[in-house]
PDB file of N, CA and C in Angstrom:
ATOM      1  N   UNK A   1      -7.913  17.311   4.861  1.00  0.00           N
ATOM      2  CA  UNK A   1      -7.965  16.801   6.222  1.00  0.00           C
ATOM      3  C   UNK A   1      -7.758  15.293   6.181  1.00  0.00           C
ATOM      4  N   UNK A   2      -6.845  14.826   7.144  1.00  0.00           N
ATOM      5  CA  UNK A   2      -6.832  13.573   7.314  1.00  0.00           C
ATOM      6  C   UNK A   2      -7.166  13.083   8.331  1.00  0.00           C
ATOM      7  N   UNK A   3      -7.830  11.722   8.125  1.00  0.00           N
ATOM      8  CA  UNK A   3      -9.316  10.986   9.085  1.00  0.00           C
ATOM      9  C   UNK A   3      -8.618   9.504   9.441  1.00  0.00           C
ATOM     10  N   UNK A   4      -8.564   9.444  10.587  1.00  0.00           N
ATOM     11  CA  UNK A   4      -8.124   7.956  10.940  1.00  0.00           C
ATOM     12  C   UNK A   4      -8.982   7.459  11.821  1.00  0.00           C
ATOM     13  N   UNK A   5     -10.473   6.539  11.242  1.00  0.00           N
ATOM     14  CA  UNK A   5     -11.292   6.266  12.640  1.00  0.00           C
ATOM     15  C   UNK A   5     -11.130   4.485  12.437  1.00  0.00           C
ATOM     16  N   UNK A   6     -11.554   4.361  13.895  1.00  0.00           N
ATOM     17  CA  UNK A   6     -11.251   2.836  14.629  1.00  0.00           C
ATOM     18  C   UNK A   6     -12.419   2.641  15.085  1.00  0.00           C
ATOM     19  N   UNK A   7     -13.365   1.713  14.366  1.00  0.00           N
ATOM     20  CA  UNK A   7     -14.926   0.755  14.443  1.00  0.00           C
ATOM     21  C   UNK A   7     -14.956  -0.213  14.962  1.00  0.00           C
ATOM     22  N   UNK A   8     -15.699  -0.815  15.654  1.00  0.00           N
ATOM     23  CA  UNK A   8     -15.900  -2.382  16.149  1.00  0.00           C
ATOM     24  C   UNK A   8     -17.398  -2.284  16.416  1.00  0.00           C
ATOM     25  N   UNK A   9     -17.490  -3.198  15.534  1.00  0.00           N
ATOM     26  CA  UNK A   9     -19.219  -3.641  15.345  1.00  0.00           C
ATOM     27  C   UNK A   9     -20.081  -2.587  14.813  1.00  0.00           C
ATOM     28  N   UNK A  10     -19.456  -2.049  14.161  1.00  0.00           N
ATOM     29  CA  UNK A  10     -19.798  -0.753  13.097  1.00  0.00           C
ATOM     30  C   UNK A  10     -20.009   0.270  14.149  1.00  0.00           C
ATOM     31  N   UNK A  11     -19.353   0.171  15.144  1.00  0.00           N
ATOM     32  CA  UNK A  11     -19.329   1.872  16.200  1.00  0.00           C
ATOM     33  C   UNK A  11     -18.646   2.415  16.326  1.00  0.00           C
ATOM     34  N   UNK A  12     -17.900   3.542  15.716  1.00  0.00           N
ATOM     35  CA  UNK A  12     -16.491   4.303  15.821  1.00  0.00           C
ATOM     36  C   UNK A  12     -16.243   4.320  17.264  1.00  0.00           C
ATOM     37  N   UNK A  13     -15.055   4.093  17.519  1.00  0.00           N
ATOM     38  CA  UNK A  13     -15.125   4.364  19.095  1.00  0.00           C
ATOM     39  C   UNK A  13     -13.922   5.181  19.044  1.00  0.00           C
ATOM     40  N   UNK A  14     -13.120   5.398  18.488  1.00  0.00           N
ATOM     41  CA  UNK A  14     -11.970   6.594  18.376  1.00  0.00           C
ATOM     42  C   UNK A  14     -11.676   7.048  16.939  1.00  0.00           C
ATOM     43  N   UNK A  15     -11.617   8.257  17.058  1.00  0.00           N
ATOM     44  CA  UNK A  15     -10.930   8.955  15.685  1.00  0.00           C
ATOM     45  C   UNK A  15      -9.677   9.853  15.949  1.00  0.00           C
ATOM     46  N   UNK A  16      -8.649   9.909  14.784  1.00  0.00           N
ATOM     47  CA  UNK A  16      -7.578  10.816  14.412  1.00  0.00           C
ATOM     48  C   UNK A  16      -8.272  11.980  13.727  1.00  0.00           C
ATOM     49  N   UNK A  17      -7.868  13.146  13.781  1.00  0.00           N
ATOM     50  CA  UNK A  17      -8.667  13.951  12.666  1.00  0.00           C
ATOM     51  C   UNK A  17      -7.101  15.333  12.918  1.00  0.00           C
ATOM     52  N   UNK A  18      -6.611  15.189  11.505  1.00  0.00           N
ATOM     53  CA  UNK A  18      -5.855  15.901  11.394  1.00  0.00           C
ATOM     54  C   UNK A  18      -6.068  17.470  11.476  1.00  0.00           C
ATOM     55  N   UNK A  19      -7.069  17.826  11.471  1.00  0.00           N
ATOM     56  CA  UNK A  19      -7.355  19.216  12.132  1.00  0.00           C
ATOM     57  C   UNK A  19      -6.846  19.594  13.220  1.00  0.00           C
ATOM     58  N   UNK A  20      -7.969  18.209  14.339  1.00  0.00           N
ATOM     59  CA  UNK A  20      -7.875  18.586  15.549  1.00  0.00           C
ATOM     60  C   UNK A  20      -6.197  18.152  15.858  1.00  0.00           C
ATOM     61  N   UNK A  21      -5.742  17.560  15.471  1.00  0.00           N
ATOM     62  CA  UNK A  21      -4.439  17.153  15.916  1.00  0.00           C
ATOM     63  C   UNK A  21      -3.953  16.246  17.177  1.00  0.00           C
ATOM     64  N   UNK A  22      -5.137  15.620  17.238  1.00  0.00           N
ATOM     65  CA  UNK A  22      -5.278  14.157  18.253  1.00  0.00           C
ATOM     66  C   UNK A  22      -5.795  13.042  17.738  1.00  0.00           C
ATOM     67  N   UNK A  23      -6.181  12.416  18.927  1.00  0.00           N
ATOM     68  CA  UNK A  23      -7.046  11.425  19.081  1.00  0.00           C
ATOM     69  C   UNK A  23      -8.147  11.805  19.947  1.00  0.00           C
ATOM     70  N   UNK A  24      -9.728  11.248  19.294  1.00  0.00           N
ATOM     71  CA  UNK A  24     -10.717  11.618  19.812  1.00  0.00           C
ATOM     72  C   UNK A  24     -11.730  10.163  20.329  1.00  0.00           C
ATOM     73  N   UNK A  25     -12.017  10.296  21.355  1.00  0.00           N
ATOM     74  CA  UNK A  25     -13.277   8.777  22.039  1.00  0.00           C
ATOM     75  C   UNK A  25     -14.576   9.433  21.346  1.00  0.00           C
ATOM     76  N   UNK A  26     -15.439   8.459  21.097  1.00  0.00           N
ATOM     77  CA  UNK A  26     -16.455   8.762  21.205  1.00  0.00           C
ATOM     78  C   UNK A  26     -17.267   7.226  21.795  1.00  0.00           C
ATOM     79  N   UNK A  27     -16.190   6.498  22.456  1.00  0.00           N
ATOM     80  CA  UNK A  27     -17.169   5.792  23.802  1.00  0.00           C
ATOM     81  C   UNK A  27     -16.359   5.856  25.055  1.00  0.00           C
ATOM     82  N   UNK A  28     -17.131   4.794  26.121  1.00  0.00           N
ATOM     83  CA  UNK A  28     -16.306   4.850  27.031  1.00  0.00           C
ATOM     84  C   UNK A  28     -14.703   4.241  26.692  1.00  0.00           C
ATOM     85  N   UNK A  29     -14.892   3.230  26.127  1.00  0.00           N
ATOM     86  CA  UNK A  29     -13.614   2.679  25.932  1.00  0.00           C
ATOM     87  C   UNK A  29     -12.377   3.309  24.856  1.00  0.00           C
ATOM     88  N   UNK A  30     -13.493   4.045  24.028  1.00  0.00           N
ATOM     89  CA  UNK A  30     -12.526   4.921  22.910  1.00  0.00           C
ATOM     90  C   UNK A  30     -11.720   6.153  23.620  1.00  0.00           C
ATOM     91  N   UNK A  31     -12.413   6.714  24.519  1.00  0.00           N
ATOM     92  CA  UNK A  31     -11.642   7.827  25.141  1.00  0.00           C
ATOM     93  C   UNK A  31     -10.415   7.541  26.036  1.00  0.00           C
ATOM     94  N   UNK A  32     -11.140   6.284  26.663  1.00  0.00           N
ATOM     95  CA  UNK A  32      -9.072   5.646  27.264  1.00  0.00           C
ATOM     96  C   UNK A  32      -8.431   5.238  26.822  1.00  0.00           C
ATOM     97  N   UNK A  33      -8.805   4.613  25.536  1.00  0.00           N
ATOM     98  CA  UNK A  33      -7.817   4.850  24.071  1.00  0.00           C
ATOM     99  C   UNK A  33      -7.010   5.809  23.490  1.00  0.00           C
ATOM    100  N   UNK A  34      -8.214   7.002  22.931  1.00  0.00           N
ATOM    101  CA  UNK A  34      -7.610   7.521  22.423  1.00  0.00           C
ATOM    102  C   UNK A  34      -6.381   8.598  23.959  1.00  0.00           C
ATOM    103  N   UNK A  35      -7.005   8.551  24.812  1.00  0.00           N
ATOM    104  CA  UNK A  35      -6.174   9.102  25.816  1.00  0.00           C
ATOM    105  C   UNK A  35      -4.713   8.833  25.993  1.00  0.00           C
ATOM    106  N   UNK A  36      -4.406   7.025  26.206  1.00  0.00           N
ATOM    107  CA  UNK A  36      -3.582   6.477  26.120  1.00  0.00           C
ATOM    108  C   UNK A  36      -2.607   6.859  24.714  1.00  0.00           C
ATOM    109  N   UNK A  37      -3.176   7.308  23.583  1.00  0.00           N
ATOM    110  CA  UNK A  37      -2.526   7.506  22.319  1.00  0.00           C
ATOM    111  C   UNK A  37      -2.369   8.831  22.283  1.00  0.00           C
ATOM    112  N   UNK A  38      -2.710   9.598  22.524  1.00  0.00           N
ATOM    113  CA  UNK A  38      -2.366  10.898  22.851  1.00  0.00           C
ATOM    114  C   UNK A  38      -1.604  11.168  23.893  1.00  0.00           C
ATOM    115  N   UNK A  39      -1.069  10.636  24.557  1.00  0.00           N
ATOM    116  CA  UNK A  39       0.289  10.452  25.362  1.00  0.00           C
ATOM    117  C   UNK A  39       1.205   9.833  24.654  1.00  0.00           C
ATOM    118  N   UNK A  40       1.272   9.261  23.907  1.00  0.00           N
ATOM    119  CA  UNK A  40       2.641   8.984  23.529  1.00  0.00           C
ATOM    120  C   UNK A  40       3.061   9.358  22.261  1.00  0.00           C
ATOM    121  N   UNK A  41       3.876  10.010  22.021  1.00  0.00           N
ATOM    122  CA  UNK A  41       4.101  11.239  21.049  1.00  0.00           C
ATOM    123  C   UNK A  41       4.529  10.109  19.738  1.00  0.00           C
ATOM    124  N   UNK A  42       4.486   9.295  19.674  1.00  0.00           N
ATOM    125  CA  UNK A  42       5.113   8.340  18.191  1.00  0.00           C
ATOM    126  C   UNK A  42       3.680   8.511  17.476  1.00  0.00           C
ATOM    127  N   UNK A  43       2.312   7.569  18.670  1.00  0.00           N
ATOM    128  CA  UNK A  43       1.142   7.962  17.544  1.00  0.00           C
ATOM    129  C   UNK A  43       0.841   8.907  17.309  1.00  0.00           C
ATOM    130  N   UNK A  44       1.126   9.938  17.648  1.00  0.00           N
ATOM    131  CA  UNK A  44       0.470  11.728  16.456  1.00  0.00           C
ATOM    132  C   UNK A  44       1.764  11.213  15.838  1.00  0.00           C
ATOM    133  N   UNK A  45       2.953  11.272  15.767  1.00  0.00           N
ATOM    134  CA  UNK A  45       3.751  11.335  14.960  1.00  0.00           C
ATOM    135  C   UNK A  45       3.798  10.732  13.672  1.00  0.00           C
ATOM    136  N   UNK A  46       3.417   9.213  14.223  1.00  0.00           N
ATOM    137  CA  UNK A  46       3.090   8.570  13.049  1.00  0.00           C
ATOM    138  C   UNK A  46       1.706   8.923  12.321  1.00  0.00           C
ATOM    139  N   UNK A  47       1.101   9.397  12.732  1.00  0.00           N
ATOM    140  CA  UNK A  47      -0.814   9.741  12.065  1.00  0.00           C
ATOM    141  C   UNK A  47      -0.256  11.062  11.158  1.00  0.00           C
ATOM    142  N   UNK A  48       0.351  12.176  11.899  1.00  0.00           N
ATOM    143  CA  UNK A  48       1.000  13.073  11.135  1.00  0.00           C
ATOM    144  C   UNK A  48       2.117  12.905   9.466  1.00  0.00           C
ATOM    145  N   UNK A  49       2.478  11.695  10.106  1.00  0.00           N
ATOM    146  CA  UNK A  49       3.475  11.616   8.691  1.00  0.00           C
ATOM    147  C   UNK A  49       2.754  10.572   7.608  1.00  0.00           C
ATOM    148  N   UNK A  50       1.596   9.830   8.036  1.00  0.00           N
ATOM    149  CA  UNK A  50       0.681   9.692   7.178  1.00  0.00           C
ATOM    150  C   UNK A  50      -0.229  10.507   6.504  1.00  0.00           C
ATOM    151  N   UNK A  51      -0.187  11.432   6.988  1.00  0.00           N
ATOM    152  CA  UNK A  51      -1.013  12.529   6.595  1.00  0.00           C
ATOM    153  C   UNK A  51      -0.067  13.370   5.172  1.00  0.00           C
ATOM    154  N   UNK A  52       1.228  13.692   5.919  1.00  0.00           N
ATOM    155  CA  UNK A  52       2.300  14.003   4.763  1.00  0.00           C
ATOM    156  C   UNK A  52       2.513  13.057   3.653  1.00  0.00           C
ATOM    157  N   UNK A  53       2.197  11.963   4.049  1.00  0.00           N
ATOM    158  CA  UNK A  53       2.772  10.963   2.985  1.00  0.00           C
ATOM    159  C   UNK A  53       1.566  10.376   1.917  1.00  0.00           C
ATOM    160  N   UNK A  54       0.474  10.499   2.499  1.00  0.00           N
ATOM    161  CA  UNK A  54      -0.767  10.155   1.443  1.00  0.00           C
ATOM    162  C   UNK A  54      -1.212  11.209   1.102  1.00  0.00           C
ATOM    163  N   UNK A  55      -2.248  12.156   1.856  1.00  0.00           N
ATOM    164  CA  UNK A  55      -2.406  13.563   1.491  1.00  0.00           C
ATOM    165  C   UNK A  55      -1.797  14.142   0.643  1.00  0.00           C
ATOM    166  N   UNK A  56      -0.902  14.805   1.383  1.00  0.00           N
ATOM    167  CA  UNK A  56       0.044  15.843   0.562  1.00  0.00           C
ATOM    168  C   UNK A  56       0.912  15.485  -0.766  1.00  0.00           C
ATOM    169  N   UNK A  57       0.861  14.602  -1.096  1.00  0.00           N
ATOM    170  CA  UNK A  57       1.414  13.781  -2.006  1.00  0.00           C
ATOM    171  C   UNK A  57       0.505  13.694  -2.989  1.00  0.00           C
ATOM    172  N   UNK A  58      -0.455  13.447  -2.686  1.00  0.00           N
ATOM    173  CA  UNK A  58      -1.056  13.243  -3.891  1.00  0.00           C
ATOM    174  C   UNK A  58      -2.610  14.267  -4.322  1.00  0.00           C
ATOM    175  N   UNK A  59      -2.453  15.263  -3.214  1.00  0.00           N
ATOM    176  CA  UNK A  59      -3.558  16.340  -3.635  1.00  0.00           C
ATOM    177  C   UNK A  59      -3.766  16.873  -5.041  1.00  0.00           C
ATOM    178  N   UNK A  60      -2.306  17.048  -5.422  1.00  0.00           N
ATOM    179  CA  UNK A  60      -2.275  17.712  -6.564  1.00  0.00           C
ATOM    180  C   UNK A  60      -2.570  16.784  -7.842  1.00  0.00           C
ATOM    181  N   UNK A  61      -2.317  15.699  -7.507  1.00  0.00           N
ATOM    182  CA  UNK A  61      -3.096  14.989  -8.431  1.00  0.00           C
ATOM    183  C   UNK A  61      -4.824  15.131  -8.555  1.00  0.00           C
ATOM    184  N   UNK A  62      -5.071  14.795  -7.294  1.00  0.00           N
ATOM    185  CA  UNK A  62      -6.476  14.826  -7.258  1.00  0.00           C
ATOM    186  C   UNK A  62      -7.531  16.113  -7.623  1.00  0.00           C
ATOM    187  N   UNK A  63      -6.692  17.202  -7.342  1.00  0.00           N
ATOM    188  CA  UNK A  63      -7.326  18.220  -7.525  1.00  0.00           C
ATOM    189  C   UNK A  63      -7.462  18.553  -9.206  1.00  0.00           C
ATOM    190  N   UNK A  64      -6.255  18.458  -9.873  1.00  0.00           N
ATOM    191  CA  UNK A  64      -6.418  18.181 -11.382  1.00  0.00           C
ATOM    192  C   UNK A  64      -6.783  17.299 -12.049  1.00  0.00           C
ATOM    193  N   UNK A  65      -7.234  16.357 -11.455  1.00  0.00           N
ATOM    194  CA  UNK A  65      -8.173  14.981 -12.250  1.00  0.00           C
ATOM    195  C   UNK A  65      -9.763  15.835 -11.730  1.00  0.00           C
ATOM    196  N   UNK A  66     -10.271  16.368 -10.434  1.00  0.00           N
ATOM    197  CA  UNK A  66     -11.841  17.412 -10.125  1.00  0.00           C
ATOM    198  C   UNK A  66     -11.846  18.287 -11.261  1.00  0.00           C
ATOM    199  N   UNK A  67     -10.348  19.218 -11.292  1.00  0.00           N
ATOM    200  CA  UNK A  67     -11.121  20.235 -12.062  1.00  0.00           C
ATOM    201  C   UNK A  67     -11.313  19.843 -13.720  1.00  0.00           C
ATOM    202  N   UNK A  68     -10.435  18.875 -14.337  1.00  0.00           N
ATOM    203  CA  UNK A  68     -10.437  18.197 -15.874  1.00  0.00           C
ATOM    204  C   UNK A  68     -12.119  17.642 -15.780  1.00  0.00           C
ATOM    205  N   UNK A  69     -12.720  16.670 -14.916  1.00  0.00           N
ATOM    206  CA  UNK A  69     -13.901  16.114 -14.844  1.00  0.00           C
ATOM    207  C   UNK A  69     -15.302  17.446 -15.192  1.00  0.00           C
ATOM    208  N   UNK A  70     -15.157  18.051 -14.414  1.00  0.00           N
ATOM    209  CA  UNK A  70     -16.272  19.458 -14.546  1.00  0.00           C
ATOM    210  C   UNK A  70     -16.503  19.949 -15.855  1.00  0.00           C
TER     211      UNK A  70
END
């Protein structure tokens, strides 16, 4: 899963969460954020191809450096 959250003054006020496949508020001001970003199809696009491009790229590394460690 890929996690893209946005803090100010150590309070998340919006998150990406590649599950859900948006943008999520969790204040007042984060939700007309993330609202505003969830209308315009470049930011999922771009959050999505970060997701392809760090994630998926390098799982397989990571997963064989977990199971060598055990």
């Amino acid at each position: 899963e890929y996690i893209d959250s946005y803090y100010y003054n150590k309070l998340e006020y919006t998150r990406f969460s590649s599950s859900v496949g948006k943008y999520v508020g969790f204040t007042e001001r984060g939700v007309r954020i993330a609202a505003a970003w969830n209308n315009d199809a470049s930011f999922l696009s771009g959050e999505e191809a970060q997701k392809e491009a760090y994630c998926l790229h390098n799982i397989q590394n990571w997963y064989n450096n977990m199971l060598t460690k055990s």
